[in-house]
Every structure is written in C-alpha cells, then in structure tokens.
Protein backbone atom coordinates (compact mmCIF):
# COMPACT_ATOMS: atom_id res chain seq x y z
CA UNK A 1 0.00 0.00 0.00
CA UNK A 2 2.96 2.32 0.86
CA UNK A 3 4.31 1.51 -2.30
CA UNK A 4 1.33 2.47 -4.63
CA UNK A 5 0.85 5.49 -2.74
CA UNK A 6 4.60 6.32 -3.48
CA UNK A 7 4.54 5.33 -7.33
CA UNK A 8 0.75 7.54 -7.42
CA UNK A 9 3.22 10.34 -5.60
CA UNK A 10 5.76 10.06 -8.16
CA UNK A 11 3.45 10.05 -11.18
CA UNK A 12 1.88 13.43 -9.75
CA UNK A 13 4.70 14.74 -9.58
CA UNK A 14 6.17 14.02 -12.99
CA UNK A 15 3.11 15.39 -14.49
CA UNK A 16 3.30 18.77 -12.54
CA UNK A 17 6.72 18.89 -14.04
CA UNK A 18 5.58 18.08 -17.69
CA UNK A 19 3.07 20.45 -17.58
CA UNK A 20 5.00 23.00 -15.83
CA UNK A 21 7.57 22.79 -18.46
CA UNK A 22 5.64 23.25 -21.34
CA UNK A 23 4.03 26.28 -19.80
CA UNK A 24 7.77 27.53 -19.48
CA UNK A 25 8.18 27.34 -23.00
CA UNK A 26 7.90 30.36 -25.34
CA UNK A 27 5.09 30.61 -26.58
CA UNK A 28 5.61 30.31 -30.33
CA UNK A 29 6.54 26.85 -29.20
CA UNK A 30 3.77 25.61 -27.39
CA UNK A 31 1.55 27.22 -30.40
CA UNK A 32 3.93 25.22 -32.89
CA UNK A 33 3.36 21.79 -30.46
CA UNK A 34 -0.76 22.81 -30.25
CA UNK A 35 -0.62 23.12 -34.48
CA UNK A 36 1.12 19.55 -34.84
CA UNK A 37 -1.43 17.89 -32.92
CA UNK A 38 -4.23 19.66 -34.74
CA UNK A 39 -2.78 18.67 -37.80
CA UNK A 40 -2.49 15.07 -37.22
CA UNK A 41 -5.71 14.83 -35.91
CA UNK A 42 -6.97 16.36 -38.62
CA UNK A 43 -5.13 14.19 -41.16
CA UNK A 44 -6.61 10.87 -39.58
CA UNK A 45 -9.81 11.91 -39.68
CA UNK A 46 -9.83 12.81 -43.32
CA UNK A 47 -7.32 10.43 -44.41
CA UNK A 48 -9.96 7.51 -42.44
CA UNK A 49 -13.45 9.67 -43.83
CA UNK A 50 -12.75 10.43 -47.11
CA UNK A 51 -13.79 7.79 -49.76
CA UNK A 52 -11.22 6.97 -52.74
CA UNK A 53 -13.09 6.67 -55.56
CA UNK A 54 -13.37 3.49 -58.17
CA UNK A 55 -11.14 4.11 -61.02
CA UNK A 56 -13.09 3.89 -64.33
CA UNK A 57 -11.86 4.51 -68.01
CA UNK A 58 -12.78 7.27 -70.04
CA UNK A 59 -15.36 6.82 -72.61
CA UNK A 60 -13.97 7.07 -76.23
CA UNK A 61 -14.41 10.53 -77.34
CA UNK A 62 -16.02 11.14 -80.91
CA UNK A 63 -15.42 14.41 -82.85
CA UNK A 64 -16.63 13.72 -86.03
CA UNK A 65 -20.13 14.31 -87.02
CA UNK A 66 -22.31 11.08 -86.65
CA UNK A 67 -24.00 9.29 -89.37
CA UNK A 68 -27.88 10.49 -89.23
CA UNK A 69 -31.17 8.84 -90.15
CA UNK A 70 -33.44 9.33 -92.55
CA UNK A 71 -34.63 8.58 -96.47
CA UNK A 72 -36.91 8.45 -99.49
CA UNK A 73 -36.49 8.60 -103.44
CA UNK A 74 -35.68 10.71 -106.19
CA UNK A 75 -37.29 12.29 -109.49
CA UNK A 76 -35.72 14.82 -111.88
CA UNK A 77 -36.15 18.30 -111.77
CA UNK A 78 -38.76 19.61 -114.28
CA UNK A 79 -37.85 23.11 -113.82
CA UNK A 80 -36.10 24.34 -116.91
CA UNK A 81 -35.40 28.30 -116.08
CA UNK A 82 -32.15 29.48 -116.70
CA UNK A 83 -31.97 32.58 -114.13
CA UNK A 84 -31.72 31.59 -110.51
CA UNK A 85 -32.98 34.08 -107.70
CA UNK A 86 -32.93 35.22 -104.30
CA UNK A 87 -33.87 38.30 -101.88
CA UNK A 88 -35.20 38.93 -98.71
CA UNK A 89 -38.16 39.65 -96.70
CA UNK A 90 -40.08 39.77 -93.28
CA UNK A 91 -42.92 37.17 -94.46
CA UNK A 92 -42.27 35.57 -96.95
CA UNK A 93 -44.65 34.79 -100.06
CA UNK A 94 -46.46 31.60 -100.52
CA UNK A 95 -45.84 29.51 -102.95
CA UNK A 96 -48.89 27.43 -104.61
CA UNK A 97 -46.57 25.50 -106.42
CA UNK A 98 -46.53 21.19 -105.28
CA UNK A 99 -43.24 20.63 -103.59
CA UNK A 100 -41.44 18.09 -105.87
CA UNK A 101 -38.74 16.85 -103.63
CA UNK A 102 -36.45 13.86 -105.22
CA UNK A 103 -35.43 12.32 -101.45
CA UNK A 104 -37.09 12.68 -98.33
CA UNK A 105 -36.07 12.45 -94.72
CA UNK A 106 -37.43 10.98 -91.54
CA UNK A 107 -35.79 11.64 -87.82
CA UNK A 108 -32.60 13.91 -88.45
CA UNK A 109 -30.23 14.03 -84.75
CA UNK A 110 -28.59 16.99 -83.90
CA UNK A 111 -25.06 17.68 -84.60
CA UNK A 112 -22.08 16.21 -83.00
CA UNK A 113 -20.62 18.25 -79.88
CA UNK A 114 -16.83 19.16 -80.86
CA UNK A 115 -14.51 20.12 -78.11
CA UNK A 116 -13.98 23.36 -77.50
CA UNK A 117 -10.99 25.42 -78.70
CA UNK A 118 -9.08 28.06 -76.97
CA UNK A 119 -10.86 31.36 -78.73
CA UNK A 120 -9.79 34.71 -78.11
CA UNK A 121 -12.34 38.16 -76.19
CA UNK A 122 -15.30 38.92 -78.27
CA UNK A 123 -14.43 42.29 -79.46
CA UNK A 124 -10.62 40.73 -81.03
CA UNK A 125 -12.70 38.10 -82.95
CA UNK A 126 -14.56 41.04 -83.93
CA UNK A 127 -11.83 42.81 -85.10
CA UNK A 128 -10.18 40.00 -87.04
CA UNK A 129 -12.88 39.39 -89.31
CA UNK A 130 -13.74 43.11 -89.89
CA UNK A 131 -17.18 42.74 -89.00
CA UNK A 132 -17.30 46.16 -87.60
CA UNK A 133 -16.05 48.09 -90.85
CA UNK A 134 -19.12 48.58 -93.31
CA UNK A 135 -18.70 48.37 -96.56
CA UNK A 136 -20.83 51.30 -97.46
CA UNK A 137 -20.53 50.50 -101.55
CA UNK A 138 -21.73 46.91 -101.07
CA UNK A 139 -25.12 47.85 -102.49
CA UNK A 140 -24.44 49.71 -105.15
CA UNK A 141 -21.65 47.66 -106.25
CA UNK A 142 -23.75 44.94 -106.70
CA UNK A 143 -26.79 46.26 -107.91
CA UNK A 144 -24.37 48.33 -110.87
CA UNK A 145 -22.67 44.57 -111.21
CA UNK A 146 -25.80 42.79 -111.95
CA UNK A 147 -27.44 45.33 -114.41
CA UNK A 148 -24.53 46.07 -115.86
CA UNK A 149 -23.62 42.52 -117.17
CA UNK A 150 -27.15 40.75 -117.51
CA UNK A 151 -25.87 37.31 -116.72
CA UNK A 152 -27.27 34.21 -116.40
CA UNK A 153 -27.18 32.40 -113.88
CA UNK A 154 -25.63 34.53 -110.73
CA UNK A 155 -23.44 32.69 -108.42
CA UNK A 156 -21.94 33.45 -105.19
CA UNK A 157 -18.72 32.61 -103.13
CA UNK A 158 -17.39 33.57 -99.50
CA UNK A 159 -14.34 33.97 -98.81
CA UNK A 160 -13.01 34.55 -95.08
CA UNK A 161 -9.62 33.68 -94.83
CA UNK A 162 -6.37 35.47 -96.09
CA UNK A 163 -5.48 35.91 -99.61
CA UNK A 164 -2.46 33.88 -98.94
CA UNK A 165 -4.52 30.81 -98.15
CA UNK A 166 -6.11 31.02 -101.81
CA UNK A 167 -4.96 28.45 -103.66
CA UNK A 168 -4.79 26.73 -107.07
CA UNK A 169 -7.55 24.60 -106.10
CA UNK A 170 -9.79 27.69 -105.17
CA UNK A 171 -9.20 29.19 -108.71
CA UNK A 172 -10.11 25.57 -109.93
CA UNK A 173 -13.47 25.87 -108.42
CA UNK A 174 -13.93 30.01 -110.06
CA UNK A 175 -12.62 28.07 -113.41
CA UNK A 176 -15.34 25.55 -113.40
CA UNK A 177 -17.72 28.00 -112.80
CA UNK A 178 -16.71 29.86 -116.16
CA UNK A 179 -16.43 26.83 -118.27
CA UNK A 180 -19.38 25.71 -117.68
CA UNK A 181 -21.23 29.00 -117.42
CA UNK A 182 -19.10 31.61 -119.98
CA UNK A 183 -22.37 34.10 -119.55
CA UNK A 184 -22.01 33.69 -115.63
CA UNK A 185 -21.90 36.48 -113.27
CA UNK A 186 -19.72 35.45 -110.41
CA UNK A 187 -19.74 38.00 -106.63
CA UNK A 188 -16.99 36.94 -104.31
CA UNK A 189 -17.78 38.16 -100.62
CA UNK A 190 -14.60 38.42 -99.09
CA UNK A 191 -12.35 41.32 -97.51
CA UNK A 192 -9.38 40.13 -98.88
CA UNK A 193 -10.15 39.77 -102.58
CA UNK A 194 -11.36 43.07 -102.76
CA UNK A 195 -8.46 44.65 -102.56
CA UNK A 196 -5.51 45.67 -105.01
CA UNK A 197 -4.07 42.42 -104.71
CA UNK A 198 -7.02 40.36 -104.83
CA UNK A 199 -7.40 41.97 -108.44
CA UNK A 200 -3.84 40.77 -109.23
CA UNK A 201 -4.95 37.41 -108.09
CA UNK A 202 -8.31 37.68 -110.24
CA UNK A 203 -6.64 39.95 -113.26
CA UNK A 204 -6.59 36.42 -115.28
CA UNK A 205 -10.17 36.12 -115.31
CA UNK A 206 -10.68 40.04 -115.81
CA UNK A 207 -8.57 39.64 -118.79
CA UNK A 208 -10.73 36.89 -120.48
CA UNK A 209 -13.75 39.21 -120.26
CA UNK A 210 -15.47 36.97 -117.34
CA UNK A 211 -18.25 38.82 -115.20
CA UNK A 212 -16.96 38.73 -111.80
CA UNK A 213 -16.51 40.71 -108.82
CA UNK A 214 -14.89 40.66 -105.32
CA UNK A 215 -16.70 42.92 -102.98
CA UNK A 216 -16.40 43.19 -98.67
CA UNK A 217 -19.66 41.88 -96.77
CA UNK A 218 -21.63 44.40 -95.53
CA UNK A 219 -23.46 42.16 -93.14
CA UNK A 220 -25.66 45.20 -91.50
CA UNK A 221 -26.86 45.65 -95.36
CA UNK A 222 -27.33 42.08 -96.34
CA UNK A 223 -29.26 40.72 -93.26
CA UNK A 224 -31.50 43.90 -92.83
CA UNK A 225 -34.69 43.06 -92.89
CA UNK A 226 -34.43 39.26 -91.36
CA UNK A 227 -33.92 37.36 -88.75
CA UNK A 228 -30.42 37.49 -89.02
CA UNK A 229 -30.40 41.17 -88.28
CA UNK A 230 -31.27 41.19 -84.64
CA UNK A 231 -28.89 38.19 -84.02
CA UNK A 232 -26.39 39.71 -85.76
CA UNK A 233 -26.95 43.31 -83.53
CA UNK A 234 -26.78 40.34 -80.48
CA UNK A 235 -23.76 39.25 -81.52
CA UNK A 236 -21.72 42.73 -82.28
CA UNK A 237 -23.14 43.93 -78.55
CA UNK A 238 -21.62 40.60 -77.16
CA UNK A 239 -24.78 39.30 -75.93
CA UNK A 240 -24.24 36.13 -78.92
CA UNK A 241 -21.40 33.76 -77.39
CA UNK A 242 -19.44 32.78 -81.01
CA UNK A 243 -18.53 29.31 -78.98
CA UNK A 244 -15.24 27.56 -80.28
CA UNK A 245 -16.06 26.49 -84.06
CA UNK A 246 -14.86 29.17 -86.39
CA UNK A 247 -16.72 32.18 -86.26
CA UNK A 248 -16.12 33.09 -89.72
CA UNK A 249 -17.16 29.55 -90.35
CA UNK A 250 -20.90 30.16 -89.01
CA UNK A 251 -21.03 33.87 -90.49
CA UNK A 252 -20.29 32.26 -93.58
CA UNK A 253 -23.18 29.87 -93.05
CA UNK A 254 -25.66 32.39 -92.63
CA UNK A 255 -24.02 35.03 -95.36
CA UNK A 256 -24.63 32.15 -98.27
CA UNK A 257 -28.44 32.25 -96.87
CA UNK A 258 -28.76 35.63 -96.61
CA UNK A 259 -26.77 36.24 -100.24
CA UNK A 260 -29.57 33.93 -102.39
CA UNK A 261 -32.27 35.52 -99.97
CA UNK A 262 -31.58 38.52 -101.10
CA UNK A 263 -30.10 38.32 -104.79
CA UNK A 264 -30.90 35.15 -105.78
CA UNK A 265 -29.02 32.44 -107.38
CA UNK A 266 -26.78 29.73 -106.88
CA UNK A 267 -24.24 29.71 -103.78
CA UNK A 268 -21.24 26.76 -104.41
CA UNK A 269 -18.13 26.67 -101.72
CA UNK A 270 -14.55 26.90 -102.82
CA UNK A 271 -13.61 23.44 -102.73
CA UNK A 272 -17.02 22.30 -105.29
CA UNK A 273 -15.83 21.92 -108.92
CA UNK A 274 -18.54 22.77 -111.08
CA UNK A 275 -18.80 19.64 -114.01
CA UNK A 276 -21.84 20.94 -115.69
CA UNK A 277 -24.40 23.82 -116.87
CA UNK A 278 -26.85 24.18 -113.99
CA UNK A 279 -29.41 25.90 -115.88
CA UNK A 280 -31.74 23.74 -115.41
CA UNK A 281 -31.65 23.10 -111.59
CA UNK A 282 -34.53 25.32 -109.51
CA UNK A 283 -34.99 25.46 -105.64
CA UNK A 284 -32.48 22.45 -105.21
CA UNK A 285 -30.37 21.14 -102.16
CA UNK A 286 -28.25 18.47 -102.65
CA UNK A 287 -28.35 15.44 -99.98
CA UNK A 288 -25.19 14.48 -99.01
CA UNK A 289 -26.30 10.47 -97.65
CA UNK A 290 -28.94 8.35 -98.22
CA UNK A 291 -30.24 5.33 -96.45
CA UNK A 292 -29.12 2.09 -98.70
CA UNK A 293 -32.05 0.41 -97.49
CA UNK A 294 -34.59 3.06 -97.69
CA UNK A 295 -33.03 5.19 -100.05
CA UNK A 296 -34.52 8.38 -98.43
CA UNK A 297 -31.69 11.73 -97.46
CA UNK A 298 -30.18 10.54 -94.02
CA UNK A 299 -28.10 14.46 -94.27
CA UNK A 300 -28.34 17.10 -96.20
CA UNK A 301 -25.63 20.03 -97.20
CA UNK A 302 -25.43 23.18 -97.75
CA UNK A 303 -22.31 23.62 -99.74
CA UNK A 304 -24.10 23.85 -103.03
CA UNK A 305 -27.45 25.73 -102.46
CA UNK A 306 -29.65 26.70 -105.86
CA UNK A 307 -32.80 29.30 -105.06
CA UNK A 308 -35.29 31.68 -106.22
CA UNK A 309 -35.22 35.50 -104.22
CA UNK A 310 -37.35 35.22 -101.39
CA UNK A 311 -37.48 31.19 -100.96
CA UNK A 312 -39.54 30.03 -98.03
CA UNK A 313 -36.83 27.76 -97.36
CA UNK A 314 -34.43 29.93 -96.97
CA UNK A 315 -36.62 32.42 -94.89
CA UNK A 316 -36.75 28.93 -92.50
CA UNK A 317 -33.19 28.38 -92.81
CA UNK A 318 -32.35 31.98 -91.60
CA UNK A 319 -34.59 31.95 -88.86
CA UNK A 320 -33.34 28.84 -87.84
CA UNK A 321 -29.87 29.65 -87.38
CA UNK A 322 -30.78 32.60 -85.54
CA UNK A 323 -33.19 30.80 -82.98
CA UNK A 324 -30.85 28.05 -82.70
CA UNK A 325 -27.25 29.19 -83.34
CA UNK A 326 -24.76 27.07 -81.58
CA UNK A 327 -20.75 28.17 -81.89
CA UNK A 328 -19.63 25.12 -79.78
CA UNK A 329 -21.15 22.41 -82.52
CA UNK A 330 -19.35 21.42 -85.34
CA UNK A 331 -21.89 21.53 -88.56
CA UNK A 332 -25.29 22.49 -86.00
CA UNK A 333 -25.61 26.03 -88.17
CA UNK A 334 -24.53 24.42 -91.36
CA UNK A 335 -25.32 21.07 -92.99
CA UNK A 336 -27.26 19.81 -90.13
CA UNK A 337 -28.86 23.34 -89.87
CA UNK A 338 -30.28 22.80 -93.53
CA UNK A 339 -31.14 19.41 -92.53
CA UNK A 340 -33.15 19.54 -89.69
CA UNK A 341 -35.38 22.55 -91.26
CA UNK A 342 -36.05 20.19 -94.46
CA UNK A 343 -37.09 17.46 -92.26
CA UNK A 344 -39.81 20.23 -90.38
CA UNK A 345 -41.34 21.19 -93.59
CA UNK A 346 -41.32 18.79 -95.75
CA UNK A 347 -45.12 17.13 -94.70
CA UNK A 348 -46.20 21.06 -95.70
CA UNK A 349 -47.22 20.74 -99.42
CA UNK A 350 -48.59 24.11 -101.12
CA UNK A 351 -46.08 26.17 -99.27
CA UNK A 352 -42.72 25.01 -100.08
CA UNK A 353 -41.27 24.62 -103.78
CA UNK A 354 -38.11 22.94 -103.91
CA UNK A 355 -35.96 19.49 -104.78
CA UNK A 356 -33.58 17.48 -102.92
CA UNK A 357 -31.04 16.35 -105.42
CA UNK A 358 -29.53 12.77 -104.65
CA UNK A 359 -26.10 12.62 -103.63
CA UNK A 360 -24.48 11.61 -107.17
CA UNK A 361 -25.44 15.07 -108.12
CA UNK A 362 -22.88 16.97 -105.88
CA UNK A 363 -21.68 15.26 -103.61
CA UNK A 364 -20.33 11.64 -105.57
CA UNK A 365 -18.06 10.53 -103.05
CA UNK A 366 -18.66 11.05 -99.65
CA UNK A 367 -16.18 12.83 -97.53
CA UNK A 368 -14.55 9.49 -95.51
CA UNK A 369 -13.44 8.37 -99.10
CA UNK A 370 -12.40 11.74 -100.99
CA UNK A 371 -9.16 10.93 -101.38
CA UNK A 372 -9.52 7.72 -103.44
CA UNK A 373 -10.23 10.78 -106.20
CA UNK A 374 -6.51 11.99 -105.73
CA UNK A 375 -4.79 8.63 -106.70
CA UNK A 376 -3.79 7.03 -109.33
CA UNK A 377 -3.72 4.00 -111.08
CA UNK A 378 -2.34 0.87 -109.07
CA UNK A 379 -2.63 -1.89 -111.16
CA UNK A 380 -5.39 -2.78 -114.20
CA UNK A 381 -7.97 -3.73 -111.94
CA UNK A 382 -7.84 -0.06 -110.25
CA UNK A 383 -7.59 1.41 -113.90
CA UNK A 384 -10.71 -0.16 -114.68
CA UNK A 385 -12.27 1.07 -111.79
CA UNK A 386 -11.35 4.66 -111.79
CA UNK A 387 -12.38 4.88 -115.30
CA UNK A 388 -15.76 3.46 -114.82
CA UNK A 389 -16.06 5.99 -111.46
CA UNK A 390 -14.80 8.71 -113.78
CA UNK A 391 -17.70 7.78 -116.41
CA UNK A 392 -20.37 7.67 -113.32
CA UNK A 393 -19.57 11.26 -112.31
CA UNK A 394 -19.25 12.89 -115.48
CA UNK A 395 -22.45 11.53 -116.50
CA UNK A 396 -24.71 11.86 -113.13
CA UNK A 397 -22.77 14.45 -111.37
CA UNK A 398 -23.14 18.53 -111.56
CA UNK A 399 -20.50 19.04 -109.42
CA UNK A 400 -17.73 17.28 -106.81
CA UNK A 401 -17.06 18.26 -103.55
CA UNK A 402 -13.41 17.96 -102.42
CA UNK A 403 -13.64 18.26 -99.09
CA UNK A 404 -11.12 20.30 -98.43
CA UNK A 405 -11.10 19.35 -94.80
CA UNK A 406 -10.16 15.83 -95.12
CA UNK A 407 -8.14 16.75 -98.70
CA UNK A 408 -6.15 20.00 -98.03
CA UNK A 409 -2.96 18.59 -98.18
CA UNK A 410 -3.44 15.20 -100.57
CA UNK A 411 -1.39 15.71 -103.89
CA UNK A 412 -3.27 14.98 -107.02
CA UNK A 413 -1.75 11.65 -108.93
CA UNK A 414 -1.08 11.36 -112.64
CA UNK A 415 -4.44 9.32 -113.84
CA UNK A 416 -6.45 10.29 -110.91
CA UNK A 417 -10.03 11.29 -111.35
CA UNK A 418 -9.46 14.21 -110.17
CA UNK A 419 -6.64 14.95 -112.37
CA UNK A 420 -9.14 13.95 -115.25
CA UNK A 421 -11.35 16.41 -113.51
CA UNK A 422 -9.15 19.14 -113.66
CA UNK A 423 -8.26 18.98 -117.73
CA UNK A 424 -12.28 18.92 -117.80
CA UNK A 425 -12.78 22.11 -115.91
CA UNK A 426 -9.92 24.32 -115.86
CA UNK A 427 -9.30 26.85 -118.17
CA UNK A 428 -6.10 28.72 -117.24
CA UNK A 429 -4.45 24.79 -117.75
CA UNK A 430 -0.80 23.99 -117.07
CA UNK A 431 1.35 20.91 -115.54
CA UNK A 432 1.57 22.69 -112.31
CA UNK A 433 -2.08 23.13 -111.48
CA UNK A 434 -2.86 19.56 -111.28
CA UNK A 435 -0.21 18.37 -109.16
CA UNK A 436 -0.12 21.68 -106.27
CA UNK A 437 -4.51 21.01 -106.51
C-alpha cells in the first residue's frame, strides 16, 4: 500500500513537471506543439473519412459528325429556267406551287458536340474578321454589277480567310464556274479579294472578259430586314457567345443564306468543282447520304445551295440559325442546320417549292473516301475502276465536292479522277495546277 501510494506520488509529480515545463516554454513553441497535434488529428480523420473513388476509363471521345437517319427517293427536276434568284423579306410569299422533292427524310439528330478550342475576347474576334467596318458601296456595287452585265445564272462565293490561303484549287473551283457558265456572273464576298491584290490574283479572269466581282460583306446591309439582323446586332453587342467552331465559319453559313435571300441564285463553296451547266436546276439542295435500305436523305448540305429571291426555305433556314445558333457544334448552323429545317417542312405541301437532289449530283463521293479521287492507277484492276467511277460522275454528277477538310494537303496523282477532272474544268491549264490542286 505504501508503495502504490509512493509510485501515485511520483506520477503526480512528474506530471506537474511536464506540464509545468511546457508552460515555461515560449510561446511560439507551445503554439507550434498545439498546431502539430491539430494537424495530425486532422489528417486521420480525413485520411480515415474520405472515400477513394473506383477508377473507371474514359469513354472514347467522338469528334466527327455522326452518321444520321433518314430517307426516301428521287425524281428529276422539271424546272427548266435558266436565271436563278434570291432576296429577302419579313414574311415571306407563298408559294402554290406542289413541292417536288427527289429524297425525303425521316428523324434527323442533332449535330455532334466538338470540343472546345481556346478562342480569343469577343471584341478581337470582332476585329479580325472586320465585321465592324461597313462596306458602305456593297449595295451599289452589286446592284451596278448585276445590271450592268445581264448574266445568267448569278453565283456566289465567300471567302473569309487570307489571300495567302487562296490556292490553285480555289481558282479551280472560279474556273469551273466559267467553263461551264461563260455568260455567268460570279460575286466573291470576301475582304481580302477586294483589294488591289485580290485583283492581281483575279486579273486572269478580268482579262478573259469573265463577269466577276470581289466585294467586302456588308453584313448590316445584307441581313437587314431578317432574322439574321437582330442576331447579328446580339452578336456585335456581345450578348451572342461565337462558342469555339470558327466564327467566320458560321457567319459564312448564314451570309450564303442571306446572299440567295436577297439576290438570288446559286451559292457553291470553294472546294465544289462545277462539271456541268446548272441551268436547269430550280430550288435544289443536294443530300449528301442516303439510307441504302430506304433510299430516303439521311443528311443534307449546304455547300451547293440553288434558289429563287425570297425562298420560303431559306426564310426557315435563316430563322433557324438565328433561334438556334450554336458556336460550340461542329456543322449544327450548317449542314445539319439545312437538314433539320427540311425534315420540319417537308409534310407542308402548297407552301414550299423545292428538290432534294440525290447525292451523285454533288456530292459523288462522300467525304470518308475523298481521297480515293486523288490517286492514281495501281494496277489494271484499279484502272478499270477509276475509269468506270470517272464515267459515273461525269455523266450523273453537276458538281464534286473535295472536301477540303479531309483533302487540303493530298497531292493529285497522274491518272487520278481528279486529275481527269481538272483537264475537264480548268481553263487557265498547265502541268503545275494539277499536281499543287
């Protein structure tokens, strides 16, 4: 008993000296001691709380567009006018005429989400494209352009990027247009090519008494009077997020609309190489996919676009991209734009007067297998073929789309269809054309 009550002494008394020493410590010390503990407390609890969670592997990401639904048959156009027209308008007329459509569509799905890309501020974006200069002439240069050389048909191109960037196969695709339309009247929307250089680059044509024209956008001008114009105000206020596709891209999309709207015509890209007179296409789309089975349109494009002035359609497609405009979706304001409005109205016969053209008409060869166009001959077996591919689109096809995306940089090979294509179609010809295409 004397014992534990000397050990119980002891242990007293060793505390009262633990304790007392710690108090005699500085006080950054015992604050530095009081922080450890904290801390390691604090690092079981979370380190014992906090779930780890299940590893799991990403889901494959997909950035192209997806293959979309749809079909129905064809029938020729019956239309036979030469002129081809377009303007604008609030409401826009009825037309009593029966739709005659070639292919039809069922369900069309909505474009494929592409990643975003770094983008730089509104106002720079702005800037770059010029949107904010007005091109006060645009009107007048036109309207002079059009009277002035009483052409038949009118066709239209954008172009947005630098004159640098214009390349042989861009002047390929003004060539066709000529060759197969010497009485053409050709506008060119595009800051760069109106300019003194963009006449040096054009002075060939100029020279051979061809009726074209580069002229700057005035978008204020040419969207006046349509939806467009309040999302365009929208946009140049900042209250229209461009997203990460291309602005220029989407502006372009909606200038081709607003262009035929307004003028009338027919509106081609600057990778399409025209193969034949379109005089007698109307009111025409071309599908880019059918449905083997069903053969009905599964997707529609808009890179070749042939119209009347003041088209219902294109009064829909207008309104559409301005209700609906999406920067962050590859193709949503452009080919699946067109698309999803031709699905909508096609059940609404007495109102809407226009074909969709089967793929073989512009769009032969579908964009995952373009560049089986650019090369040549292997063996006799692929001779045969390419010949007998060759025949198919000369004969069924008004025009070819390159597809510059998934082309840009494939060289064109001796005995290539498109090397076949380009004898057909150029005018300004020479050895160095067909292999820098």
């Amino acid at each position: 008993m004397f014992q534990m009550t000397k050990l119980h002494h002891n242990f007293q008394h060793t505390k009262a000296s633990a304790f007392g020493f710690v108090f005699l410590l500085p006080t950054s010390f015992l604050a530095l001691f009081l922080l450890v503990l904290l801390a390691c407390n604090g690092f079981s609890v979370f380190y014992i709380n906090l779930p780890v969670p299940a590893k799991s592997s990403p889901e494959p990401a997909n950035f192209l567009p997806g293959i979309l639904p749809g079909d129905k048959t064809v029938t020729k156009l019956s239309s036979s006018s030469p002129v081809m027209y377009a303007v604008k308008e609030e409401n826009p007329p009825l037309v009593s005429k029966t739709r005659t459509p070639l292919l039809q569509k069922p369900n069309v799905s909505m474009a494929a989400a592409r990643p975003k890309r770094h983008r730089s501020s509104h106002q720079q974006t702005l800037k770059t494209l010029h949107l904010e200069a007005k091109t006060k002439g645009f009107s007048s240069k036109i309207k002079g352009f059009f009277q002035n050389s009483k052409c038949k048909p009118r066709f239209f191109m954008t172009w947005i990027s630098s004159l640098h960037s214009l390349g042989d196969r861009e002047l390929l695709a003004i060539e066709s247009v000529f060759k197969s339309h010497p009485k053409a009247c050709l506008v060119i929307v595009s800051n760069t090519l109106d300019s003194k250089m963009g006449n040096v680059v054009l002075k060939p044509f100029f020279d051979k008494g061809f009726k074209l024209i580069a002229v700057s956008p005035d978008f204020d001008f040419v969207f006046k009077n349509t939806d467009a114009e309040s999302w365009f105000n929208r946009l140049k206020k900042g209250n229209v997020d461009p997203g990460g596709v291309s602005l220029g891209q989407n502006l372009s999309n909606l200038l081709r609309l607003a262009l035929l709207y307004k003028y009338g015509g027919v509106y081609i890209d600057t990778d399409v190489i025209i193969l034949k007179n379109f005089n007698h296409l109307r009111n025409a789309i071309g599908a880019q996919s059918i449905n083997v089975q069903t053969k009905s349109w599964s997707r529609l494009n808009n890179a070749v676009l042939v119209f009347d002035k003041q088209h219902p359609l294109l009064f829909e497609f207008i309104r559409e991209f301005a209700l609906t405009f999406d920067g962050n979706k590859w193709g949503h304001n452009g080919p699946y734009l067109v698309s999803r409005v031709v699905e909508r109205v096609a059940n609404r016969p007495g109102i809407f007067n226009f074909t969709v053209m089967p793929p073989s008409a512009f769009y032969p060869v579908d964009w995952s297998r373009i560049r089986t166009l650019f090369r040549g001959p292997n063996d006799r077996d692929h001779s045969e073929w390419l010949h007998r591919k060759l025949e198919e689109i000369r004969r069924r096809s008004y025009a070819v789309h390159l597809w510059n995306r998934q082309s840009r940089k494939v060289r064109v090979q001796q005995g290539s269809i498109v090397h076949h294509i380009i004898s057909d179609c150029c005018i300004f010809c020479n050895s160095s054309t067909s292999s820098s295409l």
